[in-house]
N, C-alpha and C. Protein backbone atom coordinates (compact mmCIF):
# COMPACT_ATOMS: atom_id res chain seq x y z
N UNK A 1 10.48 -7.20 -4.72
CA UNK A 1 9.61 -6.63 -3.72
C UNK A 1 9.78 -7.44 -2.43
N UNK A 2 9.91 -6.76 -1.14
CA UNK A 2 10.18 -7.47 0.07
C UNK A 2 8.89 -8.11 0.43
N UNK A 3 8.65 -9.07 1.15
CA UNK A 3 7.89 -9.38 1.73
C UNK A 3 7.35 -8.99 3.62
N UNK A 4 6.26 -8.33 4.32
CA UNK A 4 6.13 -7.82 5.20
C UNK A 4 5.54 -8.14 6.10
N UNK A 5 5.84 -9.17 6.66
CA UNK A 5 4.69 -9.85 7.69
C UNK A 5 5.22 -9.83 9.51
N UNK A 6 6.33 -9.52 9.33
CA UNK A 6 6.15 -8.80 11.11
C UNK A 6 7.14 -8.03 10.88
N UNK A 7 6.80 -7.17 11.82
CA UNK A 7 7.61 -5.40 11.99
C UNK A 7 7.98 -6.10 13.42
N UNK A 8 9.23 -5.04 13.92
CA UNK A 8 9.88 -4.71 14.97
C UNK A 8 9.91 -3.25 14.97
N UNK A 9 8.98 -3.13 16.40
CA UNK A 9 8.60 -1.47 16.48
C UNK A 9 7.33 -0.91 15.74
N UNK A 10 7.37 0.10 15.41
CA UNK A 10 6.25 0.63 14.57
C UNK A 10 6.75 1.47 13.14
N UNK A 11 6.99 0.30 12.38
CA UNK A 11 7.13 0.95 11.09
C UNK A 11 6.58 1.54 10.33
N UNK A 12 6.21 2.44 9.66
CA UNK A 12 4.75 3.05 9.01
C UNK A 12 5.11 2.77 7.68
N UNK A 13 3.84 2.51 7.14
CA UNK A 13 3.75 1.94 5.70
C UNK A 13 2.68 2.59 5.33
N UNK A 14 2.98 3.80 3.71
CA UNK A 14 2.23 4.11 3.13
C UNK A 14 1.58 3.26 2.12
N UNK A 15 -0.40 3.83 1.70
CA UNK A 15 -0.80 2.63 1.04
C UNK A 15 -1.46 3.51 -0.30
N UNK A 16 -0.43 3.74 -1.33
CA UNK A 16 -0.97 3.87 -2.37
C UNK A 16 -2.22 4.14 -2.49
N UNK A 17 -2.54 5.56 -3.14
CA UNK A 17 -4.28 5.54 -3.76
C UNK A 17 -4.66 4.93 -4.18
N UNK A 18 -3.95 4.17 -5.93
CA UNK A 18 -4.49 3.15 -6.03
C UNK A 18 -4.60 1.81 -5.56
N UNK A 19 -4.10 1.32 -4.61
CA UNK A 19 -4.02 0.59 -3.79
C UNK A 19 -5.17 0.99 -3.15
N UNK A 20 -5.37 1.92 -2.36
CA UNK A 20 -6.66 2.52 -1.66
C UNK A 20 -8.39 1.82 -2.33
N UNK A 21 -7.92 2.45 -3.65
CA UNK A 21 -8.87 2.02 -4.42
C UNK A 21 -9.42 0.78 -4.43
N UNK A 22 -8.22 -0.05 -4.60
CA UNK A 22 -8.41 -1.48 -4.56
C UNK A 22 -9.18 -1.77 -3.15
N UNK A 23 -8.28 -1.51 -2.71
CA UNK A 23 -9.17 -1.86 -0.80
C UNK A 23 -10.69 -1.71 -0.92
N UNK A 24 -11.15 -0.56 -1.23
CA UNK A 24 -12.18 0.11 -0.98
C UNK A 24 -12.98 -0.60 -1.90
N UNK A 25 -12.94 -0.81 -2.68
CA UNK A 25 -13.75 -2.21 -4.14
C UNK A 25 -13.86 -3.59 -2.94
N UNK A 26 -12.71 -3.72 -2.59
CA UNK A 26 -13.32 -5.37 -1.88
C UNK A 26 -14.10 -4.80 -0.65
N UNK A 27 -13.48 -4.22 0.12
CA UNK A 27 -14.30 -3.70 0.91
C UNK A 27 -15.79 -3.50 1.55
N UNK A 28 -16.65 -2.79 -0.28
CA UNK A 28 -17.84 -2.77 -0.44
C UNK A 28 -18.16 -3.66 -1.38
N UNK A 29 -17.86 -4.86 -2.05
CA UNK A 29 -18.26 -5.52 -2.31
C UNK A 29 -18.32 -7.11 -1.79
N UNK A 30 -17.22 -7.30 -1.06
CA UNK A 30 -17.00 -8.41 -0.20
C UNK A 30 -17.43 -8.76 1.25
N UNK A 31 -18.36 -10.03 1.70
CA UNK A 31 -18.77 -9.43 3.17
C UNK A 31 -18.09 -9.74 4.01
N UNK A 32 -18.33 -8.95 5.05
CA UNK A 32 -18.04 -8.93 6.26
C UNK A 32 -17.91 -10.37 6.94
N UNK A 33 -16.92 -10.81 7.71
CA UNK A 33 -16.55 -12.03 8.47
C UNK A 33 -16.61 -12.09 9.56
N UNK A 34 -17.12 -13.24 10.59
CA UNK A 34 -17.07 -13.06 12.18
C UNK A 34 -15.85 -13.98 11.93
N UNK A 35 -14.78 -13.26 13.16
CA UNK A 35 -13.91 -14.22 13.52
C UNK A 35 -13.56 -13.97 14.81
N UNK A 36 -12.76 -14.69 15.70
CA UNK A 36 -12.18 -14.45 17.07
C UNK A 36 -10.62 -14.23 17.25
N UNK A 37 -10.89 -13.40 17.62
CA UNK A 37 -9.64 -12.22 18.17
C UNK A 37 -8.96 -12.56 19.26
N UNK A 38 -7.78 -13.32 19.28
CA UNK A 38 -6.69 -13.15 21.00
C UNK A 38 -6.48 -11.95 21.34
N UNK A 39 -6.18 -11.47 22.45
CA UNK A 39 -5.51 -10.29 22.94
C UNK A 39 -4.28 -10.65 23.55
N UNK A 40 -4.11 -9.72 24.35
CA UNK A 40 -2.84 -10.36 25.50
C UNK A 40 -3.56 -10.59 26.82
N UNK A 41 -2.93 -11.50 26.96
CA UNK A 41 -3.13 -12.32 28.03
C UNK A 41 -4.10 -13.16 27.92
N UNK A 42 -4.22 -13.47 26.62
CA UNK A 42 -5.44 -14.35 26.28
C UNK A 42 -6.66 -14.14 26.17
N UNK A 43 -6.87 -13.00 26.17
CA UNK A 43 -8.29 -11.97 26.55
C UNK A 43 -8.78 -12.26 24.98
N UNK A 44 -10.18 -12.96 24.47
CA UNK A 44 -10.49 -12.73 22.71
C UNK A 44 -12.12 -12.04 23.31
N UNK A 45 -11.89 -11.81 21.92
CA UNK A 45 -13.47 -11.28 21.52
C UNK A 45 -13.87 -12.03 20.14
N UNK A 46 -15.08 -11.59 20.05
CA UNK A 46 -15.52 -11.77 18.69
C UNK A 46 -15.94 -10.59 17.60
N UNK A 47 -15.17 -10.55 16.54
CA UNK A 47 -15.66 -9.42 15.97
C UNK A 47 -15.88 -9.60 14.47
N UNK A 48 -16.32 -8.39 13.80
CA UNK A 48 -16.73 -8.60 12.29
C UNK A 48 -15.37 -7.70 11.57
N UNK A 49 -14.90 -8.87 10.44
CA UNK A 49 -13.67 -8.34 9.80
C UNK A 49 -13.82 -8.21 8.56
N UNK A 50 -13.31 -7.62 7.48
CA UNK A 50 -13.45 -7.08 6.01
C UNK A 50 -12.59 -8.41 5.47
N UNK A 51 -12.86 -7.86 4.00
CA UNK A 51 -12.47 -9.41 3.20
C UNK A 51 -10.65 -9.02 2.83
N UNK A 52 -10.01 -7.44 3.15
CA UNK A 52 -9.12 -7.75 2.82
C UNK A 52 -7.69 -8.49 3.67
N UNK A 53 -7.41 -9.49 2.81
CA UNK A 53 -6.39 -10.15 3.59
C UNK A 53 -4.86 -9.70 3.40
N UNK A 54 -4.45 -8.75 1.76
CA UNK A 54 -2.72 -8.05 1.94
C UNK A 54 -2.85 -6.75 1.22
N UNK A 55 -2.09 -5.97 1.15
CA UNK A 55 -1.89 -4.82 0.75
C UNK A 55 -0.01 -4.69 0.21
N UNK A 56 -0.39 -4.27 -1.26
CA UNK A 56 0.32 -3.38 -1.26
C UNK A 56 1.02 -1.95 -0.82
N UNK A 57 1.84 -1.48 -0.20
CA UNK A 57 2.50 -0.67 0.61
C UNK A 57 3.42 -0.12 -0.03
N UNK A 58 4.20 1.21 0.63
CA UNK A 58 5.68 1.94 0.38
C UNK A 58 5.70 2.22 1.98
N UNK A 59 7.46 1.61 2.07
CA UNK A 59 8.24 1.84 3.10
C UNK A 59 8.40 3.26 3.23
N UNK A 60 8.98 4.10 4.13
CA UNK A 60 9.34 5.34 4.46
C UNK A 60 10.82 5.64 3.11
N UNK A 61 11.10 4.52 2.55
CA UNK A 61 12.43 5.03 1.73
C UNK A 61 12.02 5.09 0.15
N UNK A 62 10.42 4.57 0.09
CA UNK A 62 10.16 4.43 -1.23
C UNK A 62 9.89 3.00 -1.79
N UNK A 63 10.19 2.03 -0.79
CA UNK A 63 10.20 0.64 -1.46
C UNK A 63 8.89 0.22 -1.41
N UNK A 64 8.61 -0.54 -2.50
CA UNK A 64 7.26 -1.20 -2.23
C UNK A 64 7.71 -2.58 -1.31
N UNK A 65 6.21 -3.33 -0.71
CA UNK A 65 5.67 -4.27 0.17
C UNK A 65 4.89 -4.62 0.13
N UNK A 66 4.62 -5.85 0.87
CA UNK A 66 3.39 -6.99 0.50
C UNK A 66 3.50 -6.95 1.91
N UNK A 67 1.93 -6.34 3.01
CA UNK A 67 1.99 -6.72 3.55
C UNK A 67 0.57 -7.56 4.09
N UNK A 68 0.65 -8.62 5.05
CA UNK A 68 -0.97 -9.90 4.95
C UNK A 68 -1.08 -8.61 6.19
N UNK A 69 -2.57 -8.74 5.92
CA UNK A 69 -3.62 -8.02 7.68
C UNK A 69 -3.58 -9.09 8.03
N UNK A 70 -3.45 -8.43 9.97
CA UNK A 70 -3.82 -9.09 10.78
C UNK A 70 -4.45 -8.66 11.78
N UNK A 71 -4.96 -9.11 12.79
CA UNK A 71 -5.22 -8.27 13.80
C UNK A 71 -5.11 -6.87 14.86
N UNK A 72 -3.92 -6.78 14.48
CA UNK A 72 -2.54 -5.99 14.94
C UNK A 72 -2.22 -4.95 14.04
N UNK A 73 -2.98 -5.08 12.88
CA UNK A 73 -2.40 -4.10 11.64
C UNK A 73 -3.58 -2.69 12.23
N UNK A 74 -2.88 -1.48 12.33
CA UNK A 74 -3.85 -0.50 12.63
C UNK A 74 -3.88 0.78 11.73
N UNK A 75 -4.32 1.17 11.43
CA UNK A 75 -4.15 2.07 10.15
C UNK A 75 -4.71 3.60 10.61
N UNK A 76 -3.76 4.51 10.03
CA UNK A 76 -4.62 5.98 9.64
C UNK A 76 -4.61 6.75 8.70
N UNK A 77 -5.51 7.04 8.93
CA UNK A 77 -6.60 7.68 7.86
C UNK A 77 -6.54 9.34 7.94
N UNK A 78 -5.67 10.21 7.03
CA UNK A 78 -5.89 11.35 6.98
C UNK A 78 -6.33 11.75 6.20
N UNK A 79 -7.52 12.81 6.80
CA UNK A 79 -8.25 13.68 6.28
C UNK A 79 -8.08 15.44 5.27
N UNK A 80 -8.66 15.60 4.45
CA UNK A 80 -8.57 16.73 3.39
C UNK A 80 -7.84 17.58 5.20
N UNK A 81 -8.30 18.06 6.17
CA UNK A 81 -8.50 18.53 7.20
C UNK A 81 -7.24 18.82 7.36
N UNK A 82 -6.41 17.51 7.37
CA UNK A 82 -5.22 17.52 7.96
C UNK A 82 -5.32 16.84 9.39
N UNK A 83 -6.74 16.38 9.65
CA UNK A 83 -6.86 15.59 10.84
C UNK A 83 -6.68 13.75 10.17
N UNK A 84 -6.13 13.13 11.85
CA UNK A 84 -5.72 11.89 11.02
C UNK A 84 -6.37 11.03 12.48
N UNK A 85 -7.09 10.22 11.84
CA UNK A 85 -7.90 9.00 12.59
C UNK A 85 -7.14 7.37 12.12
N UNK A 86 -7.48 7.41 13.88
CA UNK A 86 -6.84 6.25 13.97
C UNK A 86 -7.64 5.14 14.30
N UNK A 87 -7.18 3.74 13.91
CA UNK A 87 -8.34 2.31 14.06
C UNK A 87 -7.82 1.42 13.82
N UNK A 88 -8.80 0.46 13.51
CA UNK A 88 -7.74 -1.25 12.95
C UNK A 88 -8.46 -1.05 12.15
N UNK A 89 -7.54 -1.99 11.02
CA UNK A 89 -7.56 -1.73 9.20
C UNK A 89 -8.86 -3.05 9.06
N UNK A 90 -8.48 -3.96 10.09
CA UNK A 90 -9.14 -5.37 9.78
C UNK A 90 -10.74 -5.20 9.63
N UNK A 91 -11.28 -3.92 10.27
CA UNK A 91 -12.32 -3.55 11.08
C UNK A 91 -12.93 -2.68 10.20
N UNK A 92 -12.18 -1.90 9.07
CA UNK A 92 -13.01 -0.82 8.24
C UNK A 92 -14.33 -1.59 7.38
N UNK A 93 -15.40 -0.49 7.42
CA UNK A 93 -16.22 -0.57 6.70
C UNK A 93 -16.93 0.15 5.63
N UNK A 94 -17.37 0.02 5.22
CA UNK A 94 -17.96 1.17 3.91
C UNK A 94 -19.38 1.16 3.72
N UNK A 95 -20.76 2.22 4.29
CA UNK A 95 -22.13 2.30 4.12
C UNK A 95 -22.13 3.64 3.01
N UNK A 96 -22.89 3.41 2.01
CA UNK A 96 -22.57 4.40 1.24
C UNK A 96 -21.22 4.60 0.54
N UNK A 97 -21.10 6.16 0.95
CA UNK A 97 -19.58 6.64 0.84
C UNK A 97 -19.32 7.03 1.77
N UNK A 98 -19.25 6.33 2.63
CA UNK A 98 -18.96 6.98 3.91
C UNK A 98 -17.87 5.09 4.70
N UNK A 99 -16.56 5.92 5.08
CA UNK A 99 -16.14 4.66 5.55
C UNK A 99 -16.61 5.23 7.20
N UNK A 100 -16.01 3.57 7.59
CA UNK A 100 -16.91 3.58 9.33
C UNK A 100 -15.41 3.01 10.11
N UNK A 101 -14.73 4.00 10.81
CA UNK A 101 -13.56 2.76 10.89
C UNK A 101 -13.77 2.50 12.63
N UNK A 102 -13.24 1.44 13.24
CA UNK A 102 -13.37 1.13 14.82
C UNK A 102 -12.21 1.33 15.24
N UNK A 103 -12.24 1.96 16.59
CA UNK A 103 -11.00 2.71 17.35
C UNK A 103 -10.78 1.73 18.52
N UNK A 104 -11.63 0.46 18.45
CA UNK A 104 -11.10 -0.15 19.87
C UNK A 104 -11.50 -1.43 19.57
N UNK A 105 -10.93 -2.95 20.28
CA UNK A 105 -11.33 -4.03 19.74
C UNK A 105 -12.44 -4.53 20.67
N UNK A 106 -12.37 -3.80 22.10
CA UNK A 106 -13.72 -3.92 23.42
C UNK A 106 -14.39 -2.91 23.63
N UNK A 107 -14.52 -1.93 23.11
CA UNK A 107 -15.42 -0.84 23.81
C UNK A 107 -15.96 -0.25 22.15
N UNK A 108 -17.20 0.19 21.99
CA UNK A 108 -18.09 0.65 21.15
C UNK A 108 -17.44 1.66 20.83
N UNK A 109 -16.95 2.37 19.86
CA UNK A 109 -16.44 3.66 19.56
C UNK A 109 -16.28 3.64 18.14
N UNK A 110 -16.85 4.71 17.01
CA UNK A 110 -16.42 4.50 15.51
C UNK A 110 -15.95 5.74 15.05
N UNK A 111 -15.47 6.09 14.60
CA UNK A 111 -15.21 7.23 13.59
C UNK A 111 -15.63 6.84 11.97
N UNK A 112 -16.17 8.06 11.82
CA UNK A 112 -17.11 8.33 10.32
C UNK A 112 -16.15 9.07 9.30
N UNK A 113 -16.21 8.66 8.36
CA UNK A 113 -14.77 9.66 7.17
C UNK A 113 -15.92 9.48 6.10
N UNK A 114 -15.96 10.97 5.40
CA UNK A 114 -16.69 10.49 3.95
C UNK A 114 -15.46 10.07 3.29
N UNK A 115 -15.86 8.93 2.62
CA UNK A 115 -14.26 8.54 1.74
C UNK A 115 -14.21 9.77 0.43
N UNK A 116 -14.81 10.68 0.25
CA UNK A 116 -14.14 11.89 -0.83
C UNK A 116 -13.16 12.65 -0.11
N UNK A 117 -12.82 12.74 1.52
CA UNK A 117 -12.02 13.39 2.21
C UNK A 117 -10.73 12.50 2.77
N UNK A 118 -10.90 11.23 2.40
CA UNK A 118 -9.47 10.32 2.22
C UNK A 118 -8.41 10.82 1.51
N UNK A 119 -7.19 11.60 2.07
CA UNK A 119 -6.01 12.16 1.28
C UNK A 119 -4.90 11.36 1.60
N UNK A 120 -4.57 10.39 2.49
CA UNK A 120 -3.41 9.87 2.79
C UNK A 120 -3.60 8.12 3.56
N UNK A 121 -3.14 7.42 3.54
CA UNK A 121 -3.33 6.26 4.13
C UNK A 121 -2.13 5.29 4.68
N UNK A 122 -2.07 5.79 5.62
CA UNK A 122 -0.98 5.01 6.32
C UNK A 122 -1.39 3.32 7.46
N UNK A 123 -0.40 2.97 7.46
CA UNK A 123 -0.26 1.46 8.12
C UNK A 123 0.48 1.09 8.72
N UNK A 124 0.35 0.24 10.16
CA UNK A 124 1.58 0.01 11.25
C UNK A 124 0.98 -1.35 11.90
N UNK A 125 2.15 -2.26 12.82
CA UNK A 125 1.50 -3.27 13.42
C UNK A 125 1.85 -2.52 14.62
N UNK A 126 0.13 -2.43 15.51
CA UNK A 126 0.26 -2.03 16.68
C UNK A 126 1.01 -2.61 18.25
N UNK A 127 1.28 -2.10 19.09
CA UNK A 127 1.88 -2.51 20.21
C UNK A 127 1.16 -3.99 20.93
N UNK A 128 -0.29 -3.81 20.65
CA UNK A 128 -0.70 -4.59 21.49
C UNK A 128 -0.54 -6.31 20.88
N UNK A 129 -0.67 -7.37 21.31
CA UNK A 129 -0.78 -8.74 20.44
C UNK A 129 -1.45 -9.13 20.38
N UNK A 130 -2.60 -8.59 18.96
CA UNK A 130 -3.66 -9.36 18.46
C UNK A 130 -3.26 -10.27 17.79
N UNK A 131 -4.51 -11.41 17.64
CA UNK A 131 -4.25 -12.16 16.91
C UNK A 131 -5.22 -13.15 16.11
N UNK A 132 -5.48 -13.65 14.84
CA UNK A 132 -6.42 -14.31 14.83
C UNK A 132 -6.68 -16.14 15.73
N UNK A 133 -7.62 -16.64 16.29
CA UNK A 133 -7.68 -17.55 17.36
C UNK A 133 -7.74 -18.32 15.97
């Protein structure tokens, strides 16, 4: 199994249901973390992050991957719908059954998914350079 800790470009990495599963167990049972966030240009914030730290993955050819979250890791989330929401993975949450995911690392914005309408789960390291401080 390869190991996946920086992409060049935007590679997409599918994340197993059961893998999903797994996520979603630490998720709601593990708490929430404050930590501080770099941006670019040195710009941080402070935000609240989930307990998971790697994921199992499949490459676009079928291979599995190990890849660690980071700041930068942004994930989407498609819906029974066929609609697909986008956020950082570091950032998901779970009230109920209902995940809560965040679409921005400075401005207030969430999208709501009941997790029974989770059909697909994809993963990429985004353009911008987050990072943990």
């Amino acid at each position: 199994m390869r190991r996946v800790d920086k992409w060049f470009g935007h590679e997409t990495f599918v994340v197993p249901m059961n893998e999903w599963e797994r996520v979603v167990s630490i998720i709601r049972n593990e708490p929430m973390r404050e930590v501080y966030i770099m941006g670019p240009r040195d710009f941080g914030t402070t935000c609240q992050v989930n307990a998971v730290r790697s994921l199992h993955v499949v490459d676009d050819k079928g291979r599995p991957a190990d890849l660690t979250i980071d700041p930068a890791i942004e994930v989407g989330i498609t819906k029974r719908s066929g609609v697909i929401r986008r956020g950082y993975f570091d950032g998901i949450h779970i009230k109920d059954d209902l995940l809560i995911l965040p679409r921005s690392r400075f401005r207030f914005g969430m999208k709501f998914i009941p997790l029974s309408e989770v059909v697909k789960v994809e993963v990429f390291r985004g353009g911008i350079g987050f990072r943990y401080a």
